[in-house]
Protein backbone atom coordinates (compact mmCIF):
# COMPACT_ATOMS: atom_id res chain seq x y z
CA UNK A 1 -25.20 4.81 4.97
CA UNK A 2 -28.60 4.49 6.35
CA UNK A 3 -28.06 8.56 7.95
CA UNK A 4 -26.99 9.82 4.52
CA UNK A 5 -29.87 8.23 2.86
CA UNK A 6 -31.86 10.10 5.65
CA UNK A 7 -30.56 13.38 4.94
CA UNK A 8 -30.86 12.94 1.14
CA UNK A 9 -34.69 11.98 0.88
CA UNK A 10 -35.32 14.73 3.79
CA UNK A 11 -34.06 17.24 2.17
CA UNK A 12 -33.94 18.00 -1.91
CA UNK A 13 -31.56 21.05 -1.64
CA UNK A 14 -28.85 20.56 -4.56
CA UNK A 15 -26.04 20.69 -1.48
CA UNK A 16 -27.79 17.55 0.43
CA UNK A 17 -27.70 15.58 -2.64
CA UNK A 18 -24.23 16.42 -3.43
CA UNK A 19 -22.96 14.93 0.17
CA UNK A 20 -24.97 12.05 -0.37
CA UNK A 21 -23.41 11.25 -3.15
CA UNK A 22 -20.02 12.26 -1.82
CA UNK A 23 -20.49 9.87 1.08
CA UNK A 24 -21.47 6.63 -1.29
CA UNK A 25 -18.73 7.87 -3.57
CA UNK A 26 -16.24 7.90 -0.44
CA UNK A 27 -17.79 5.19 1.97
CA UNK A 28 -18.87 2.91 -0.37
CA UNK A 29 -17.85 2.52 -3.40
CA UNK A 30 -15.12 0.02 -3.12
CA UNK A 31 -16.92 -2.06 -1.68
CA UNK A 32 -19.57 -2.15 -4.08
CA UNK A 33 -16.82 -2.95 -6.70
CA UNK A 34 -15.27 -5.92 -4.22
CA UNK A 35 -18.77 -7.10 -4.30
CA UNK A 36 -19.13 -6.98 -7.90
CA UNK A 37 -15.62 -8.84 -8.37
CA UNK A 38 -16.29 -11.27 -6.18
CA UNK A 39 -19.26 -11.96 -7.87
CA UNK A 40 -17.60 -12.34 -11.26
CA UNK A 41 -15.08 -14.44 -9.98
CA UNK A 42 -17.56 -16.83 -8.71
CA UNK A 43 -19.37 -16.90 -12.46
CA UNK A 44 -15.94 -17.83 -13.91
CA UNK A 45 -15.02 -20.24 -11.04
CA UNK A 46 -17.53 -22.55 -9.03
CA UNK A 47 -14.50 -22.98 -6.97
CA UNK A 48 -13.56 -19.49 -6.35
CA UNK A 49 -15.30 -19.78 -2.80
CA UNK A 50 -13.34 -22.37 -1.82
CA UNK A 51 -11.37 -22.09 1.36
CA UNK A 52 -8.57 -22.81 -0.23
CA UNK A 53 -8.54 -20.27 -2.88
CA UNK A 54 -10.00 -17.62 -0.77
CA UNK A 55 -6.74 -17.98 1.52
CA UNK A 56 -4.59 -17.53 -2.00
CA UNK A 57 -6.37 -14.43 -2.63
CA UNK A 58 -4.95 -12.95 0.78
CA UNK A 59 -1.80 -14.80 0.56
CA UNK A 60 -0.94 -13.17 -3.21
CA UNK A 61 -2.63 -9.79 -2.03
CA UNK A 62 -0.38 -9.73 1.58
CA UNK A 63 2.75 -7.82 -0.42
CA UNK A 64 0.21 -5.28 -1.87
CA UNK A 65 -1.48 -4.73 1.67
CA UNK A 66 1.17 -3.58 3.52
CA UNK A 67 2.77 -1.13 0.61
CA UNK A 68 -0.28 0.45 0.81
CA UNK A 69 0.05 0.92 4.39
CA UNK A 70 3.57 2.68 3.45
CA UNK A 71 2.25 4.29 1.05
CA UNK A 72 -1.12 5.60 2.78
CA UNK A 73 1.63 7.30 5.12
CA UNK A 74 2.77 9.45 2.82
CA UNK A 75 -0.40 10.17 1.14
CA UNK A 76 -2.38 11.51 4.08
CA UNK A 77 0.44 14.22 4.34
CA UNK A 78 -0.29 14.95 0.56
CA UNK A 79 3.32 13.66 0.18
CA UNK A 80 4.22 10.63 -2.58
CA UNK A 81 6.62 7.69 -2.08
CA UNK A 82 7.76 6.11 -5.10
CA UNK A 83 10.63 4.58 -3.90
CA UNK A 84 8.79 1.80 -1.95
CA UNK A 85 8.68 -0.66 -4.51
CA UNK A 86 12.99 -0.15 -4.75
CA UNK A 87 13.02 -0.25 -1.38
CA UNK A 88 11.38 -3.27 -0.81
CA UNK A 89 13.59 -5.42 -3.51
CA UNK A 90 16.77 -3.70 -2.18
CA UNK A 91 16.17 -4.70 1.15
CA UNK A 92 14.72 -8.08 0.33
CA UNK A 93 18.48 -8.99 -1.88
CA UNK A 94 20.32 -7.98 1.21
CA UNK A 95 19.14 -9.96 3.58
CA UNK A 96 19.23 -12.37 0.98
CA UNK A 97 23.04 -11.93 0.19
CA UNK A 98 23.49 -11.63 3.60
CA UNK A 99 22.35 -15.17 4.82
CA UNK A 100 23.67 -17.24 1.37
CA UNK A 101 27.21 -15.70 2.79
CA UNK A 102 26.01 -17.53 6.48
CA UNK A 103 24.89 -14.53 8.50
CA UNK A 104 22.90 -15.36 11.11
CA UNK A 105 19.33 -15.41 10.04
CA UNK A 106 18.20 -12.75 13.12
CA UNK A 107 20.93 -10.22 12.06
CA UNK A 108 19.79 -10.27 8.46
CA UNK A 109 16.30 -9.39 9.40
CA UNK A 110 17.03 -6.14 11.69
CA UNK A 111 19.57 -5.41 8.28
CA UNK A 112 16.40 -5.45 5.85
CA UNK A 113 14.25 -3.43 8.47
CA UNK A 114 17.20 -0.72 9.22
CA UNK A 115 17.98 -0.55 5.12
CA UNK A 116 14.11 0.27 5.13
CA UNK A 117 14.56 2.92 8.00
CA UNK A 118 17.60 4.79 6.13
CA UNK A 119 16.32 4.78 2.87
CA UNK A 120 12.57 6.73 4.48
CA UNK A 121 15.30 8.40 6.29
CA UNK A 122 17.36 10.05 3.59
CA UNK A 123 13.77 10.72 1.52
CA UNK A 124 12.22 12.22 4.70
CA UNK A 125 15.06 14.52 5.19
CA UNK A 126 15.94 15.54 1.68
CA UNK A 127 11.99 16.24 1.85
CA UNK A 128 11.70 18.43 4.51
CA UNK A 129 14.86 20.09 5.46
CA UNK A 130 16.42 20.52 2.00
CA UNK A 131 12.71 21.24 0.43
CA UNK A 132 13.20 18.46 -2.74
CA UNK A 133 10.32 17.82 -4.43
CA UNK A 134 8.75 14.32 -2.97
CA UNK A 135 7.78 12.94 -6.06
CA UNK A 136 11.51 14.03 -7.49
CA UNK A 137 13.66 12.67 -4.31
CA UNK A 138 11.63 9.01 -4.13
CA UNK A 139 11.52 8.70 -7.73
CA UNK A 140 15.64 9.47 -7.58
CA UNK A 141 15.93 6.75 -4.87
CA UNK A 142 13.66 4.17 -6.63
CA UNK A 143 16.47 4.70 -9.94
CA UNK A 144 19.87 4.51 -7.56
CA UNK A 145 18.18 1.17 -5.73
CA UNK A 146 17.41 -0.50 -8.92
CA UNK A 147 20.59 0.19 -9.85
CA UNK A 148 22.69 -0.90 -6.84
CA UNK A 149 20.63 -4.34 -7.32
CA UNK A 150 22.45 -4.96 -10.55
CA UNK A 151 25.76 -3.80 -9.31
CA UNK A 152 25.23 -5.91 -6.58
CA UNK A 153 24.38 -9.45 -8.79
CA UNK A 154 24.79 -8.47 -12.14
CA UNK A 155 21.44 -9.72 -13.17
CA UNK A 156 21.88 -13.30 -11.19
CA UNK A 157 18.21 -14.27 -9.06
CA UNK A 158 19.78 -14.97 -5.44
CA UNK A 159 17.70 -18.01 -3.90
CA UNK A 160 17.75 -21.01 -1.50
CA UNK A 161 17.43 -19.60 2.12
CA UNK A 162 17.89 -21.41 5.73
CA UNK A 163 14.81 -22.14 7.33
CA UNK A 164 15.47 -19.59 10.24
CA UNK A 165 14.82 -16.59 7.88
CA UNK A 166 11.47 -17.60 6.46
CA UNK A 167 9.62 -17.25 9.08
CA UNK A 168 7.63 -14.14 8.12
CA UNK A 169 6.97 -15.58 4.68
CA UNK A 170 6.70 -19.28 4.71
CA UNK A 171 4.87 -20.67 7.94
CA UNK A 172 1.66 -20.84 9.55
CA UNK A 173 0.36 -20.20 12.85
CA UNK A 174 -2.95 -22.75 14.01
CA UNK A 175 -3.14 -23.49 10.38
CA UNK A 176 -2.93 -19.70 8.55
CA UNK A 177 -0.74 -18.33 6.98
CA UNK A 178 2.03 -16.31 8.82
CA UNK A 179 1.96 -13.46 5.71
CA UNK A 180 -2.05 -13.30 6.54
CA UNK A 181 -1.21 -12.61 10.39
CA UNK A 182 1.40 -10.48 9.80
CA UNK A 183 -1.45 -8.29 7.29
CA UNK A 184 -3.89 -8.70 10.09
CA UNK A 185 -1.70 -7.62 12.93
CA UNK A 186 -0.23 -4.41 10.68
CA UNK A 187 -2.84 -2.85 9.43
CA UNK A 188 -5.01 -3.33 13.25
CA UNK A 189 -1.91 -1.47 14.26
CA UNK A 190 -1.93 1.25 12.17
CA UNK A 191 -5.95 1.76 12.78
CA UNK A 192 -5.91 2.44 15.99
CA UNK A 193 -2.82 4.94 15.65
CA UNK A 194 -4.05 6.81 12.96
CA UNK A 195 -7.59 6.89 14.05
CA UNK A 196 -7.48 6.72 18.04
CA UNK A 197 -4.23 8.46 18.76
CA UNK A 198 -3.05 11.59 18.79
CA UNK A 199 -0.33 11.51 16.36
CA UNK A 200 -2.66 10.10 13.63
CA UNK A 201 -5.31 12.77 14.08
CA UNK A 202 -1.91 15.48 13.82
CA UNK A 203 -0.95 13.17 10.87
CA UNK A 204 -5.18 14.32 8.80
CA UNK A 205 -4.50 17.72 10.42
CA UNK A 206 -0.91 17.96 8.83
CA UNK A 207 -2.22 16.36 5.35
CA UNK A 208 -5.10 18.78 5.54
CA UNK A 209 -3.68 22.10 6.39
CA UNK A 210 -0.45 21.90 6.93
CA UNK A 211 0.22 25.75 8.09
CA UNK A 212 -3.01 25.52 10.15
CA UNK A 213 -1.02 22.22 11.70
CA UNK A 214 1.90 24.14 12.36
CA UNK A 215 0.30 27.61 13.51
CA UNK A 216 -1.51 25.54 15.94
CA UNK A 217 1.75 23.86 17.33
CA UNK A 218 2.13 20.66 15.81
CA UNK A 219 5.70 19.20 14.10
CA UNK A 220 4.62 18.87 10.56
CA UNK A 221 8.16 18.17 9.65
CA UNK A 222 8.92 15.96 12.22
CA UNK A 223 5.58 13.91 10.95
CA UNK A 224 6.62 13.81 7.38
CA UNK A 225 10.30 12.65 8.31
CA UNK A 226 8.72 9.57 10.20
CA UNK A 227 6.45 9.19 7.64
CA UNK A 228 8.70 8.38 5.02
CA UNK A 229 10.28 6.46 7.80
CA UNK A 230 7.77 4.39 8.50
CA UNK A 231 7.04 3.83 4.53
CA UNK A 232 10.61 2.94 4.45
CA UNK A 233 10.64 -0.20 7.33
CA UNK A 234 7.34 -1.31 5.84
CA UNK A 235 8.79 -1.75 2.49
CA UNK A 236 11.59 -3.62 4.12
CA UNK A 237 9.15 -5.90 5.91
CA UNK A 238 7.56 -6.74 2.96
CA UNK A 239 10.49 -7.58 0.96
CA UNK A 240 11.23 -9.56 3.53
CA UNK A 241 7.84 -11.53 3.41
CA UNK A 242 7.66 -12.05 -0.72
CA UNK A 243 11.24 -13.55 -0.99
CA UNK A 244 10.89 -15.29 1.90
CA UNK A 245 7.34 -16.78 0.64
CA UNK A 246 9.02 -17.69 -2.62
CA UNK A 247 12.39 -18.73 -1.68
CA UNK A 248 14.31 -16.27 -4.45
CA UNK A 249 14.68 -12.48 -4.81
CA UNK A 250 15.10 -11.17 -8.61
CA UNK A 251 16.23 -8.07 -10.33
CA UNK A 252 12.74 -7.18 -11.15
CA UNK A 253 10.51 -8.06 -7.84
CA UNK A 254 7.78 -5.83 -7.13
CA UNK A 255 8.89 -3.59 -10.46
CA UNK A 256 5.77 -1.37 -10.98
CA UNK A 257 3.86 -2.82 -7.85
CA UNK A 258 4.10 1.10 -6.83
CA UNK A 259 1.44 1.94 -9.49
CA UNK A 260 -0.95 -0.74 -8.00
CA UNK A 261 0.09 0.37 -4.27
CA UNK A 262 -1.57 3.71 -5.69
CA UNK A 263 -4.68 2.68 -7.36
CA UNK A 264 -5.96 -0.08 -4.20
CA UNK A 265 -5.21 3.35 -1.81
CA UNK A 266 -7.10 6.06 -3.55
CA UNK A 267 -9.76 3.56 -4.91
CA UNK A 268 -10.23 3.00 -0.93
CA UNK A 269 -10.30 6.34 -0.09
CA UNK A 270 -6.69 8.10 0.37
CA UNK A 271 -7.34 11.11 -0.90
CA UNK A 272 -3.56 12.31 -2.87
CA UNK A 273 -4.43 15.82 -1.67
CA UNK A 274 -3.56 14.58 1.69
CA UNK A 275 -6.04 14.69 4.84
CA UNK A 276 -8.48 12.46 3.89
CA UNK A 277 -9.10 8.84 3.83
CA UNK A 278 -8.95 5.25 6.14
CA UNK A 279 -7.11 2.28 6.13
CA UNK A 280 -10.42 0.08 6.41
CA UNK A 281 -11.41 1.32 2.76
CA UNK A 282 -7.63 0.68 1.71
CA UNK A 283 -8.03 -2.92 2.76
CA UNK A 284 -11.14 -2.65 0.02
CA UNK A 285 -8.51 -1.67 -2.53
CA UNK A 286 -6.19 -4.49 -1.86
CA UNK A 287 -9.19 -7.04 -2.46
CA UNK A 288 -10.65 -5.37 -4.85
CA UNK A 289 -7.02 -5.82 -6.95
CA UNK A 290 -6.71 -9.12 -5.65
CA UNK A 291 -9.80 -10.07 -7.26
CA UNK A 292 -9.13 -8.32 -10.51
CA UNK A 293 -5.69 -10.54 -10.47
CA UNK A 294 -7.08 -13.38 -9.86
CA UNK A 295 -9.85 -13.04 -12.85
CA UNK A 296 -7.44 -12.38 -14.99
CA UNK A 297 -5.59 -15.89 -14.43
CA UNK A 298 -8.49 -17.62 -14.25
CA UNK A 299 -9.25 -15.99 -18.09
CA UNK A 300 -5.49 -16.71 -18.84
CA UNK A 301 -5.39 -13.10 -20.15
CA UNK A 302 -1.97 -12.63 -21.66
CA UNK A 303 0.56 -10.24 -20.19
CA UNK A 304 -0.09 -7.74 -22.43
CA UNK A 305 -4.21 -7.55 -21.47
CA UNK A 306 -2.74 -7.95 -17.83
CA UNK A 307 -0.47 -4.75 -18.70
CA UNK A 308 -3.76 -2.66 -20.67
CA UNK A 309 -6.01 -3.94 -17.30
CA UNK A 310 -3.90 -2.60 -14.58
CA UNK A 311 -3.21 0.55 -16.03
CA UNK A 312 -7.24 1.06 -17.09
CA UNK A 313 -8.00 -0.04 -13.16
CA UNK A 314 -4.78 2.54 -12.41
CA UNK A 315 -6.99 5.22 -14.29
CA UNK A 316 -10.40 4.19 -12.52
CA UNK A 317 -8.21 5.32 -9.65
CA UNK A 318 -7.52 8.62 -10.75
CA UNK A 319 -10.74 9.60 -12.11
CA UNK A 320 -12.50 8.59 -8.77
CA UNK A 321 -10.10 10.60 -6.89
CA UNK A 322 -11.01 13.97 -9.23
CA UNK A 323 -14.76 12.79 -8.82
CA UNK A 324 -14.61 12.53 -5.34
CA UNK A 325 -13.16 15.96 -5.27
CA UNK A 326 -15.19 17.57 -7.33
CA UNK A 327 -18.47 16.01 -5.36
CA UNK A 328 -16.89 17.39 -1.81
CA UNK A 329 -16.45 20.89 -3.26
CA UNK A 330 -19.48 21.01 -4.67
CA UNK A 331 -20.98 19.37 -1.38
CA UNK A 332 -19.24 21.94 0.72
């Protein structure tokens, strides 16, 4: 920040000023608004602090954290998923079916992670090859999956797993948390291969230009197929980590989670034009919800507030996005 501030008192030209406050707008923001939040909670709560609680906050915010690594997939090719939220309960009650008929614990996890694959699969391809809308094909999926849930239990919450398939959702490793490993380990993954690898720098070159990608010999198809892919495998995973955590998968898990997926990734910087944005600001938006949850039990806001809240935070989202749009253009 300390350059930007540089360039902004050096020089008064309208266009300085405008990428100075592009680059607080962009850089910062979110973390101004964890900040804040954090803050608040620790006015409501003396506690809040509290090792204790500070591990719930990443334990409840895990789920959320690595949708929006699906999710931030998609978005950085200017492509939507909104099947990830289906995905992820679909995936979850098979595995779950699976090992209350006495699978073998093992083979019901690579089932969850390849029901992930195919579903990206079939969105990636209808995407690309056929030309569907993505916001039309994912939206299709997240119906038919909802729908094959019901078929599959008629309603009926499917719980009480062996202790052989929890293991990504309800142990701990030297004392934390597997779910806050697992968060750690995925999302230091996907840094350094979208930010010191090849295919992620093809991935904001794709996302920003895609015939300028293609002209200049990269796959842009190929890179939205394992896009969705990827988005697909993650959802899995994290099905597999909530109903594992909680012992129980129900009809409605994760239902409108894909909403909040949206707001904690363009509130840390995904652009939804596609080309823009990091992971470490992301991770901003997942605390910064977490926080925002965890206020509102504290208050013991009602599920209606809860309801009016997320979709005025949802809306925050949006607006910032347009703002931080209009700031670059006008800084450019």
């Amino acid at each position: 920040m300390g350059d930007h501030a540089i360039l902004f008192f050096n020089h008064r030209s309208t266009a300085a000023r405008m990428r100075f406050l592009f680059a607080i707008v962009d850089d910062y923001l979110i973390w101004i608004l964890l900040v804040v939040s954090l803050l608040g909670m620790g006015l409501i709560s003396r506690t809040f602090f509290s090792l204790q609680n500070l591990v719930n906050l990443l334990m409840n915010s895990t789920t959320l954290g690595i949708l929006v690594i699906a999710e931030s997939l998609c978005v950085i090719l200017g492509k939507l998923d909104l099947s990830i939220e289906s995905t992820l309960a679909f995936a979850a009650l098979v595995g779950a079916l699976m090992v209350k008929a006495n699978a073998p614990p093992a083979l019901a996890i690579i089932v969850v992670i390849l029901i992930g694959v195919a579903v990206g699969a079939i969105n990636g391809i209808f995407v690309v090859s056929l030309g569907v809308n993505p916001f039309m094909q994912t939206l299709s999926m997240n119906i038919i999956l909802r729908g094959l849930m019901f078929v599959l239990t008629k309603g009926i919450t499917v719980y009480g797993f062996p202790d052989g398939y929890r293991l990504f959702g309800d142990t701990s490793l030297l004392g934390v948390p597997t779910p806050i490993l697992l968060l750690a380990l995925l999302y230091a993954l996907f840094l350094v291969l979208l930010h010191k690898r090849q295919w992620g720098r093809q991935m904001y070159a794709a996302g920003s230009n895609p015939r300028a990608a293609f002209l200049s010999g990269i796959n842009v198809g190929r890179l939205n197929v394992l896009a969705f892919i990827l988005a697909g495998a993650l959802s899995a995973f994290a099905g597999l980590v909530i109903s594992t955590r909680f012992d129980a998968v129900t009809n409605t898990l994760a239902r409108g989670q894909v909403f909040d997926v949206f707001a904690a990734a363009v509130m840390g910087g995904i652009a939804l034009s596609g080309g823009r944005g990091s992971l470490i600001g992301a991770v901003g938006g997942v605390l910064f919800l977490g926080c925002i949850a965890s206020i509102l039990t504290w208050l013991r806001v009602s599920p209606f507030g809860v309801q009016t809240v997320r979709g005025c935070v949802i809306l925050l989202a949006i607006v910032l996005d347009a703002l931080k749009n209009k700031l670059r253009e006008r800084a450019l």
